[in-house]
N, C-alpha and C. Protein backbone atom coordinates (compact mmCIF):
# COMPACT_ATOMS: atom_id res chain seq x y z
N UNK A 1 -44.43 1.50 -1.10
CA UNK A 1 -43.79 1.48 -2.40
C UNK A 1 -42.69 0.40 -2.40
N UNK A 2 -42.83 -0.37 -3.40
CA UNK A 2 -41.90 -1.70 -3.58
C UNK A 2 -40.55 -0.94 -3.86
N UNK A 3 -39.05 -0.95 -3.14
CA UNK A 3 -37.68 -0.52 -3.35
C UNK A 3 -37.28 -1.92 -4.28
N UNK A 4 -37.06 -1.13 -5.54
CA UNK A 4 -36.86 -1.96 -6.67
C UNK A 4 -35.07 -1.80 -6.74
N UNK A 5 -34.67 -0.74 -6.31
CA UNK A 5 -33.39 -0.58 -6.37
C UNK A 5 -32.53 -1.07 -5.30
N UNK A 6 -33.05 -1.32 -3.72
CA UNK A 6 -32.37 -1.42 -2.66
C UNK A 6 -31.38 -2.80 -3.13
N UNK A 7 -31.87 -4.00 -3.49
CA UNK A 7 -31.18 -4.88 -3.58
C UNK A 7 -30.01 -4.87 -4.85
N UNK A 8 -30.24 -4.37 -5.75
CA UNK A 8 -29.75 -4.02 -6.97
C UNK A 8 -28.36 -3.29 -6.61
N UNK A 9 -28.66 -2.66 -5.61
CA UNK A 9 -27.83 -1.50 -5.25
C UNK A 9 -26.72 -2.19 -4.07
N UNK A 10 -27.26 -3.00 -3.33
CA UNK A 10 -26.44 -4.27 -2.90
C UNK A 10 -25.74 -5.12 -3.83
N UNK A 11 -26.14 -5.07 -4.44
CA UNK A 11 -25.09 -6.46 -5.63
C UNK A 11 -23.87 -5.40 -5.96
N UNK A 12 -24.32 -3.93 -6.34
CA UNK A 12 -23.46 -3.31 -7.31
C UNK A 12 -22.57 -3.22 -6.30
N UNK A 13 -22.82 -2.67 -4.66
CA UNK A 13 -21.95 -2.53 -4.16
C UNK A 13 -20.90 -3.82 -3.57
N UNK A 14 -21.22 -4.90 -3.31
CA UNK A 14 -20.69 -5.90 -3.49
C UNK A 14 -19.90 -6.10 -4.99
N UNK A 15 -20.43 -5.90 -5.99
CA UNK A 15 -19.08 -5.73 -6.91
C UNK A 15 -18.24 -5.24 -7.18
N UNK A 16 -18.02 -4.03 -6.47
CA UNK A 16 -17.45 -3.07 -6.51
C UNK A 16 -16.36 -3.65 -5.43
N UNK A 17 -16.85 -3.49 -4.73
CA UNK A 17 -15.90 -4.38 -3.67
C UNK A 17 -15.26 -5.22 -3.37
N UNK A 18 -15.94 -6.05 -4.56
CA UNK A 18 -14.87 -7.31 -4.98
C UNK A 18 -13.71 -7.18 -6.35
N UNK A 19 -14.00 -5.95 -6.76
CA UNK A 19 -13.30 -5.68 -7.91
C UNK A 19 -12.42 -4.94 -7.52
N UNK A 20 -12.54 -4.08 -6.18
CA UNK A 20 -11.36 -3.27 -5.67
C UNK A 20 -10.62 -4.38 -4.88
N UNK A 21 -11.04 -5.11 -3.88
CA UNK A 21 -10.04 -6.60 -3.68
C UNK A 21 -9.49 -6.78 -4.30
N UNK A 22 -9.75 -7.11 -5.64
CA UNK A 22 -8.88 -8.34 -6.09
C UNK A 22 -7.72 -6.90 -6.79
N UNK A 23 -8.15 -6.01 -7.30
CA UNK A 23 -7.09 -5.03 -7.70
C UNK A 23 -5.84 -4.76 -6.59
N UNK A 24 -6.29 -4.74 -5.26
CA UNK A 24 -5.66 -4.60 -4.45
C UNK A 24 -4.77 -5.93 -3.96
N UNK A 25 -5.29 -6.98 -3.94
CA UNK A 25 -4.51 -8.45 -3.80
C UNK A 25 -3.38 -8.35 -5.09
N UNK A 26 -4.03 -8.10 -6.56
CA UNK A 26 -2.91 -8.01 -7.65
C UNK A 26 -1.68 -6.99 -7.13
N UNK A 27 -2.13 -5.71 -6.51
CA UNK A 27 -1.54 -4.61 -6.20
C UNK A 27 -0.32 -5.12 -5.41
N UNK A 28 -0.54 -6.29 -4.65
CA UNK A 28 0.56 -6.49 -3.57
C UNK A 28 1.20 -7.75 -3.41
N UNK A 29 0.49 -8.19 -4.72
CA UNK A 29 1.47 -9.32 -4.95
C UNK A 29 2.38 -9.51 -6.08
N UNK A 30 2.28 -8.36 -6.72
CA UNK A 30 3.27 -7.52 -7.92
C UNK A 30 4.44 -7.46 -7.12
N UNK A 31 4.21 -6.90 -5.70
CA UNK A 31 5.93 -6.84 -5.56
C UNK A 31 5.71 -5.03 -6.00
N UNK A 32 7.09 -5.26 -5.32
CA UNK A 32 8.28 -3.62 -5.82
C UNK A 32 8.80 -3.65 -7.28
N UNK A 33 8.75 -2.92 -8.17
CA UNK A 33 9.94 -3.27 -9.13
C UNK A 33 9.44 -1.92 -10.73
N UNK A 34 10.47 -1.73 -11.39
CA UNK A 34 9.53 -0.62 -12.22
C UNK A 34 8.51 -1.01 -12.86
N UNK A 35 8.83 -2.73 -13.34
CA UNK A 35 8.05 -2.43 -14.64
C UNK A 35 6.76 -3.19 -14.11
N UNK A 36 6.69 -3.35 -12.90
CA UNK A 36 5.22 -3.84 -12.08
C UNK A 36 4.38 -2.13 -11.88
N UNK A 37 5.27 -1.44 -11.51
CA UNK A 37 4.99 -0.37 -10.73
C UNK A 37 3.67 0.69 -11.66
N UNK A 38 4.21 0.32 -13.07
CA UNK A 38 3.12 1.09 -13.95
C UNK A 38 1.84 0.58 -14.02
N UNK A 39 2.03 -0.96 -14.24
CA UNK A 39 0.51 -1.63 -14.31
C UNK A 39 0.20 -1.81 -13.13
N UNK A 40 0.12 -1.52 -12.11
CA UNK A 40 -0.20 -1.64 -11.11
C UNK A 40 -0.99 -0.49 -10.94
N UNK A 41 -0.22 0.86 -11.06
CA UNK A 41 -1.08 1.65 -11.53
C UNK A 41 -1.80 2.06 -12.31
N UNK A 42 -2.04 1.58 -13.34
CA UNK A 42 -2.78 1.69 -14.21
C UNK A 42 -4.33 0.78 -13.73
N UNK A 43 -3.60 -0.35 -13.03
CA UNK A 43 -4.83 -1.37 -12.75
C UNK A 43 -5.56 -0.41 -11.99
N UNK A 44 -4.93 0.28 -10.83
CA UNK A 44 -5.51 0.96 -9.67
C UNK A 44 -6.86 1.89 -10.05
N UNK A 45 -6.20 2.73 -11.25
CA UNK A 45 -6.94 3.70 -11.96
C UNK A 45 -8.30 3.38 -12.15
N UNK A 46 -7.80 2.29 -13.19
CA UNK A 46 -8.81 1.46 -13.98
C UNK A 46 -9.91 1.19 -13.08
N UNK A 47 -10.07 0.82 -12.19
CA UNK A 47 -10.87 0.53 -10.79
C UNK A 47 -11.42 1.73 -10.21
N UNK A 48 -10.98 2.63 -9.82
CA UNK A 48 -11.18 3.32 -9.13
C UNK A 48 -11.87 4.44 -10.59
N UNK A 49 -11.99 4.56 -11.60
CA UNK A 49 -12.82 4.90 -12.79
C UNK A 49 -13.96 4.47 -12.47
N UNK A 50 -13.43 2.65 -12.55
CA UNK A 50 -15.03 2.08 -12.59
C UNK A 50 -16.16 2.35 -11.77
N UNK A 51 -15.27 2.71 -10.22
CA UNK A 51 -16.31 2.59 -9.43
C UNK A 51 -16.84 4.43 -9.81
N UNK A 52 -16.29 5.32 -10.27
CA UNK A 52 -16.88 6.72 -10.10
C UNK A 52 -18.44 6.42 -11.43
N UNK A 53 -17.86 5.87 -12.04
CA UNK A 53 -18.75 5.58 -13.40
C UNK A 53 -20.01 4.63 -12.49
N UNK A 54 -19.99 3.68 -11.86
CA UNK A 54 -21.08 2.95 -11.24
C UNK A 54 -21.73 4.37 -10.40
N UNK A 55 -21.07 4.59 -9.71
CA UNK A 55 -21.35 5.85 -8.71
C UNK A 55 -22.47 7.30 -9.42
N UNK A 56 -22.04 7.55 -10.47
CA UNK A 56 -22.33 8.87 -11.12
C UNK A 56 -23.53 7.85 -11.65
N UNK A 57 -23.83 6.89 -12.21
CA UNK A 57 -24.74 5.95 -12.89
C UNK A 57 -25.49 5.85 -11.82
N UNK A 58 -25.79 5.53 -10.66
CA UNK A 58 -26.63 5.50 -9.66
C UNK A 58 -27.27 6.62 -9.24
N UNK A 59 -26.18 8.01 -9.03
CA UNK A 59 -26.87 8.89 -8.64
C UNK A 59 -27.69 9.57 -9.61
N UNK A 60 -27.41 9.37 -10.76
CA UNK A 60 -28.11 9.54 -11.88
C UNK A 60 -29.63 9.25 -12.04
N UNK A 61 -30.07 7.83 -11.64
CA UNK A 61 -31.57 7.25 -11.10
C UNK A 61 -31.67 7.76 -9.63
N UNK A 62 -30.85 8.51 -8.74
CA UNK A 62 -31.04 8.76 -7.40
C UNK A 62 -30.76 7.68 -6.56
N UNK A 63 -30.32 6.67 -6.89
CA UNK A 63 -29.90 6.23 -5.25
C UNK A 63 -28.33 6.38 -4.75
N UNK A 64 -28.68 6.57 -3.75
CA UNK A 64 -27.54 7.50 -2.74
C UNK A 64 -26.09 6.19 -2.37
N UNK A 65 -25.05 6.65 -2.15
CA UNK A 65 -24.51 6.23 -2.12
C UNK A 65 -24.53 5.99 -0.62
N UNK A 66 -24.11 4.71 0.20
CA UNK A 66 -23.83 4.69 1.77
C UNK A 66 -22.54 4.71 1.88
């Protein structure tokens, strides 16, 4: 059976990964300070949403998360 998803499922996770990077590079080059401190979290969120939403979307067609 041709795995139509295996590679697919490589890209997503590679984006994911590059989208939590760069959240995390923004994360720490904000610095300390209040009014960084909210969007920073907010960015964090925002990311860490995305990836449950990719996540729940996959297991949804069944492929498993590694």
């Amino acid at each position: 059976m041709t795995d139509y998803f295996g590679p697919w499922k490589m890209l997503q996770d590679q984006a994911m990964h590059m989208h939590r990077t760069a959240v995390d590079a923004a994360f720490k080059a904000m610095g300390s300070g209040a009014q960084f401190d909210n969007a920073a979290k907010a960015a964090k969120d925002l990311a860490d949403m995305q990836v449950q939403a990719w996540e729940r979307w996959m297991a949804m067609w069944g492929v498993d998360k590694k």
